[in-house]
Protein backbone atom coordinates (compact mmCIF):
# COMPACT_ATOMS: atom_id res chain seq x y z
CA UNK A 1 0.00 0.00 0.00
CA UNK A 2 1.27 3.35 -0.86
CA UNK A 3 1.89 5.89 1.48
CA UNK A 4 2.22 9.53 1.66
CA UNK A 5 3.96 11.77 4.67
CA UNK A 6 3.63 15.25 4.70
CA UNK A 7 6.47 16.42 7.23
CA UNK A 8 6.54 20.00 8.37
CA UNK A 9 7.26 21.98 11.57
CA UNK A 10 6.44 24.52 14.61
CA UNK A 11 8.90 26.75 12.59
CA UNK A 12 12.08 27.13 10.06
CA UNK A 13 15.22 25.73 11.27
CA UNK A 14 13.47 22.50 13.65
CA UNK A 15 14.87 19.95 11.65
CA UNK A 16 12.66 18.74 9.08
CA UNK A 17 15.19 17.69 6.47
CA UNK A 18 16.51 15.67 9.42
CA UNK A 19 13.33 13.90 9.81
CA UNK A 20 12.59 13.39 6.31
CA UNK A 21 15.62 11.89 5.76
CA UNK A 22 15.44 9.82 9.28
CA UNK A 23 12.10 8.12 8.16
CA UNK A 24 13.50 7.60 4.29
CA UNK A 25 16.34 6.22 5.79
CA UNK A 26 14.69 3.75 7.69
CA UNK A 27 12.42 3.17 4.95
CA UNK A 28 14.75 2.22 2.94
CA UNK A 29 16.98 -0.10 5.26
CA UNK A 30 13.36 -1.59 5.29
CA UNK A 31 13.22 -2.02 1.21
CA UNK A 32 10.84 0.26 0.91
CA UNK A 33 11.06 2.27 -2.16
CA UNK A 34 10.81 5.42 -1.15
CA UNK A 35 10.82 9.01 -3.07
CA UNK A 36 11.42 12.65 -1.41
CA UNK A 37 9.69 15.47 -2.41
CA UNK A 38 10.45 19.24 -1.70
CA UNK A 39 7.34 21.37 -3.58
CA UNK A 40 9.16 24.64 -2.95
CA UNK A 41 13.09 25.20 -2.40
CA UNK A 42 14.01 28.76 -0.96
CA UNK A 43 16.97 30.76 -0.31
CA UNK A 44 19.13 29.05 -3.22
CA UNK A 45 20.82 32.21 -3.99
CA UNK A 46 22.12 32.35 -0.36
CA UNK A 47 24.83 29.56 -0.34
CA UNK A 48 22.35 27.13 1.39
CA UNK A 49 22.27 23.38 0.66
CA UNK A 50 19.28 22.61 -0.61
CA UNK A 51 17.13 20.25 1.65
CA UNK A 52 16.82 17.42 -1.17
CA UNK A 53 20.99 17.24 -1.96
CA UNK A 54 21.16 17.40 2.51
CA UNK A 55 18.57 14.06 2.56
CA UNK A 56 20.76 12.65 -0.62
CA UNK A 57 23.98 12.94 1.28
CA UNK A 58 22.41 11.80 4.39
CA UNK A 59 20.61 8.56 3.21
CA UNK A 60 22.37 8.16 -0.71
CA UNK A 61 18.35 7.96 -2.11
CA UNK A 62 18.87 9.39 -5.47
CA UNK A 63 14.40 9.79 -5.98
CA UNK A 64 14.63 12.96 -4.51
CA UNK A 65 12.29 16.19 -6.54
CA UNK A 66 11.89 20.11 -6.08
CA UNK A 67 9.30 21.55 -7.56
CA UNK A 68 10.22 25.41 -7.66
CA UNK A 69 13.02 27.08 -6.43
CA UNK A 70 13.59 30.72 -5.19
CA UNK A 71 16.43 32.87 -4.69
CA UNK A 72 15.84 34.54 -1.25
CA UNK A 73 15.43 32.85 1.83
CA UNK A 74 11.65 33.67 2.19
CA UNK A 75 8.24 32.22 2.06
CA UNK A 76 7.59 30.37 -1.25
CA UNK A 77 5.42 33.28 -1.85
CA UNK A 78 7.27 36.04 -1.10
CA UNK A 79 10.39 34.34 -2.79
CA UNK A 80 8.33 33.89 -6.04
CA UNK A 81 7.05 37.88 -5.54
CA UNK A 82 10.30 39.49 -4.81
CA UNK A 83 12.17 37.30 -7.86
CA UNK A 84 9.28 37.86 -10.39
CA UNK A 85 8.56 34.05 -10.66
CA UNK A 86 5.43 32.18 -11.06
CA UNK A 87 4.32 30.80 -7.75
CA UNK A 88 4.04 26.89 -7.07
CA UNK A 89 0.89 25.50 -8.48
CA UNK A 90 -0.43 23.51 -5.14
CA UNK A 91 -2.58 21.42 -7.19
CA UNK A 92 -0.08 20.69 -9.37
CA UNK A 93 2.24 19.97 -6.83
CA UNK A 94 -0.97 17.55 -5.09
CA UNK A 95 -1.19 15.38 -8.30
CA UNK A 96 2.96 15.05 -8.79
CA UNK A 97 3.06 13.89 -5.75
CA UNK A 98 -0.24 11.59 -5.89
CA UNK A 99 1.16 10.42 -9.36
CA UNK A 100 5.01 9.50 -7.17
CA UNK A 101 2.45 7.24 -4.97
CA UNK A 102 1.49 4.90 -7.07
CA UNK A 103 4.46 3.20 -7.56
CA UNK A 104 6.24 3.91 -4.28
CA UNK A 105 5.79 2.38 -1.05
CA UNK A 106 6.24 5.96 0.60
CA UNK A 107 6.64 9.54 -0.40
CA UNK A 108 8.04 12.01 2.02
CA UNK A 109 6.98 15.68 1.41
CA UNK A 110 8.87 18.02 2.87
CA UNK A 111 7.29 21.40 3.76
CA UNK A 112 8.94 24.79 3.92
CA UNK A 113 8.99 26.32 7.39
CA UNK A 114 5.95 26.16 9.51
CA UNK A 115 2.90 24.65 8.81
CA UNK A 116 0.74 28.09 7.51
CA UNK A 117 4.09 29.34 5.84
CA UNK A 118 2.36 30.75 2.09
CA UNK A 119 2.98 29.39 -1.00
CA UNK A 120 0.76 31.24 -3.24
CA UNK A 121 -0.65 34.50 -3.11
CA UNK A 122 -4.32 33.11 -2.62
CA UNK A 123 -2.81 32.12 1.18
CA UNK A 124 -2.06 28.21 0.13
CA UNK A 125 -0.35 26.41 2.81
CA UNK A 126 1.62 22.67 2.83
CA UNK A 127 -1.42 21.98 5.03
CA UNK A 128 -3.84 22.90 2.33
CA UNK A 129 -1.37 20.42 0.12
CA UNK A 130 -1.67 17.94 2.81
CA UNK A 131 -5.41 18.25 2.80
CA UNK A 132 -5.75 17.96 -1.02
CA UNK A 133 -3.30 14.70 -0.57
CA UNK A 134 -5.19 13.74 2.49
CA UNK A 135 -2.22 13.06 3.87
CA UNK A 136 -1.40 12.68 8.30
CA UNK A 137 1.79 15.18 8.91
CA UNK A 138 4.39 14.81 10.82
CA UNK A 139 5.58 17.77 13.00
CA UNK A 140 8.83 18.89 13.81
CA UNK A 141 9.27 20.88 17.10
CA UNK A 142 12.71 22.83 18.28
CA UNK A 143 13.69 21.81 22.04
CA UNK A 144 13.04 24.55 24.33
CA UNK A 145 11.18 27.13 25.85
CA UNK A 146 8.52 28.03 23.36
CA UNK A 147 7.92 24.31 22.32
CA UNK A 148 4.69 23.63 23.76
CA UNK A 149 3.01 26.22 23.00
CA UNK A 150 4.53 26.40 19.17
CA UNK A 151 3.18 22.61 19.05
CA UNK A 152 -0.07 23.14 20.12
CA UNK A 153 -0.78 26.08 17.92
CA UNK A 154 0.46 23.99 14.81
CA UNK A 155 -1.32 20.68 15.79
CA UNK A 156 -5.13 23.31 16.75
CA UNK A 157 -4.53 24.34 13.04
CA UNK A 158 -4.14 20.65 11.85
CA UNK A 159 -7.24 19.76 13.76
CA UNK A 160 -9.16 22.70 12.47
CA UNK A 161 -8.79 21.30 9.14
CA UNK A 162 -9.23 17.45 10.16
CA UNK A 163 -5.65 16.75 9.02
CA UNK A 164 -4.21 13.76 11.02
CA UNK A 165 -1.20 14.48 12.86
CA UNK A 166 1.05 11.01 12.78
CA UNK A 167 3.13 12.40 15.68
CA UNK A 168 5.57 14.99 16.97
CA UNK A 169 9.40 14.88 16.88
CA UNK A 170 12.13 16.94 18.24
CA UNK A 171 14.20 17.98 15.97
CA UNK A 172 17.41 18.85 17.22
CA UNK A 173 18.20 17.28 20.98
CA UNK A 174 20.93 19.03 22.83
CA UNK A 175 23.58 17.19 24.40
CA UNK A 176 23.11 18.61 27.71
CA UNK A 177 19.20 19.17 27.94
CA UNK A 178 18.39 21.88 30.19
CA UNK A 179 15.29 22.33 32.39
CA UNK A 180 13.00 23.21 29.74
CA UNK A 181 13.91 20.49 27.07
CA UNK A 182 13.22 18.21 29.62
CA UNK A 183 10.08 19.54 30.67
CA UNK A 184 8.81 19.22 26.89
CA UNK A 185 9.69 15.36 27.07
CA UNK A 186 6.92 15.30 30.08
CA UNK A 187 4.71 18.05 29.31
CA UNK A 188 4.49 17.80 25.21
CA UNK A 189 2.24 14.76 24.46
CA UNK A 190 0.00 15.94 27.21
CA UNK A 191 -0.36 19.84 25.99
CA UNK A 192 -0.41 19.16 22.29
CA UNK A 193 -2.70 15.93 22.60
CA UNK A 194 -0.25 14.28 19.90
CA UNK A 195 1.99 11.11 20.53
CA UNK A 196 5.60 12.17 20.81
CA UNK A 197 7.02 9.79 18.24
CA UNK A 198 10.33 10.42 18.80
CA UNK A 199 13.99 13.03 18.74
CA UNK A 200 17.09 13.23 16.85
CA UNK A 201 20.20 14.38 18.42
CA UNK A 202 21.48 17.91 17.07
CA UNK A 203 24.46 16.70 15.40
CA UNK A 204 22.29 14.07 13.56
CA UNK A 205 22.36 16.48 10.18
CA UNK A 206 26.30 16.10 10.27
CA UNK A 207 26.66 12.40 10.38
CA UNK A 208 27.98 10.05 7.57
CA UNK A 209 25.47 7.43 6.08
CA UNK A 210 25.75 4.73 8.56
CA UNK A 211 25.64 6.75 11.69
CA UNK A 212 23.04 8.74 10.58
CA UNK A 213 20.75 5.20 10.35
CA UNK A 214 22.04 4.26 13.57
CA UNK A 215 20.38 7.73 15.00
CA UNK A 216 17.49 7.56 13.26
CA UNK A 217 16.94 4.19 14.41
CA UNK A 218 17.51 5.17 18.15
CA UNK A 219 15.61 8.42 17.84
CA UNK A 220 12.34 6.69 16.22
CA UNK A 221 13.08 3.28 17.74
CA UNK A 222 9.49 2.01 17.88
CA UNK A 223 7.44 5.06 16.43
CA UNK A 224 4.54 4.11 15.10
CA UNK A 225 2.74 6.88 13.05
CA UNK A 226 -0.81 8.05 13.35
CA UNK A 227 -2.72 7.39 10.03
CA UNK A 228 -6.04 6.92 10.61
CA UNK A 229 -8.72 9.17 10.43
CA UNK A 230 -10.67 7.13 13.58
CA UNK A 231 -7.34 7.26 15.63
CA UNK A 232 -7.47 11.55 15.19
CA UNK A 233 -7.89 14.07 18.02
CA UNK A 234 -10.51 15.44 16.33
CA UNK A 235 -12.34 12.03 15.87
CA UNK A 236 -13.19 12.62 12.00
């Protein structure tokens, strides 16, 4: 059965490339055939690595896609505005992606920023991609003060538009937790009313191929992702 994950985050900068490449990693170990999709690269004018070549070096899957790309390191809308470029097409970008399913086990799409970042000037959203897919997300929350209430804001808008959330996952773990990234291992699952499905370590993003897996396995060690539409907070 063909799958499709929508991942996307509390913010910019949680680790979400991390993630995506974390599950496709795993995937993969598991011979799943598994393809990567970013629907809107920004910032490639900046000297930033875009987030398909970072899950390419981090798991070697070569069925990686970007739909658009924009020079400055802004919304996909206000990229496309400032350069003079023709927005993403969402539904365009739904039926690639819905096309990529049918002969995948599982496609990872990788959002750009937070969840209600724009991507078109009619105020189109990866949730509104997510919807049209109707796809569970995964979200990606920074460690830290901040967290909880970042995470429940995202997960009230996923509700709101009866879009499953398959789980929340810190993105980048310090080494030496303090008293609030400790508190959001306790307090998280019970203030978002989401399963916290797992973390990956900070460095994670700087590893070579086969300690990268070895993280990825550890930090989602026994994550199993909400799917279901009966299994939802919002019981639709």
């Amino acid at each position: 059965m063909t799958r499709v994950l929508v991942v996307s985050g509390t913010g910019t900068g949680v680790g979400k490339t991390v993630l995506t490449a974390a599950i496709a990693a795993l995937a993969i170990a598991r011979g799943d055939r598994v393809a990567v999709v970013k629907p809107a690269q920004t910032g490639t004018a900046a000297g930033e690595i875009p987030d398909t070549e970072a899950v390419r070096r981090l798991t070697g899957i070569a069925d990686t896609h970007e739909l658009a790309t924009f020079p400055d390191p802004l919304s996909p809308e206000a990229a496309a505005r400032v350069a003079g470029l023709a927005p993403l097409d969402l539904r365009a970008a739904a039926d690639y992606v819905a096309e990529l399913a049918e002969s995948r086990d599982l496609v990872l799409v990788e959002g750009a920023g937070g969840l209600l970042v724009r991507y078109d000037p009619d105020g189109g959203t990866i949730a509104d991609l997510a919807a049209a897919l109707d796809a569970p997300v995964a979200v990606v929350a920074a460690a830290g003060l901040g967290t909880l209430n970042h995470t429940a804001l995202t997960l009230e808008a996923l509700t709101t538009r009866k879009i499953i959330c398959a789980g929340v996952v810190i993105g980048s773990w310090p080494r030496r937790p303090g008293l609030a990234e400790l508190a959001n291992l306790t307090d998280l699952e019970a203030v978002a009313g989401a399963p916290l499905a797992g973390i990956m370590p900070e460095n994670a993003g700087t590893l070579g191929r086969p300690e990268f897996l070895a993280a990825a396995s550890a930090g989602l060690c026994g994550t199993t992702w909400r799917t279901d539409r009966a299994r939802s907070r919002s019981g639709s």
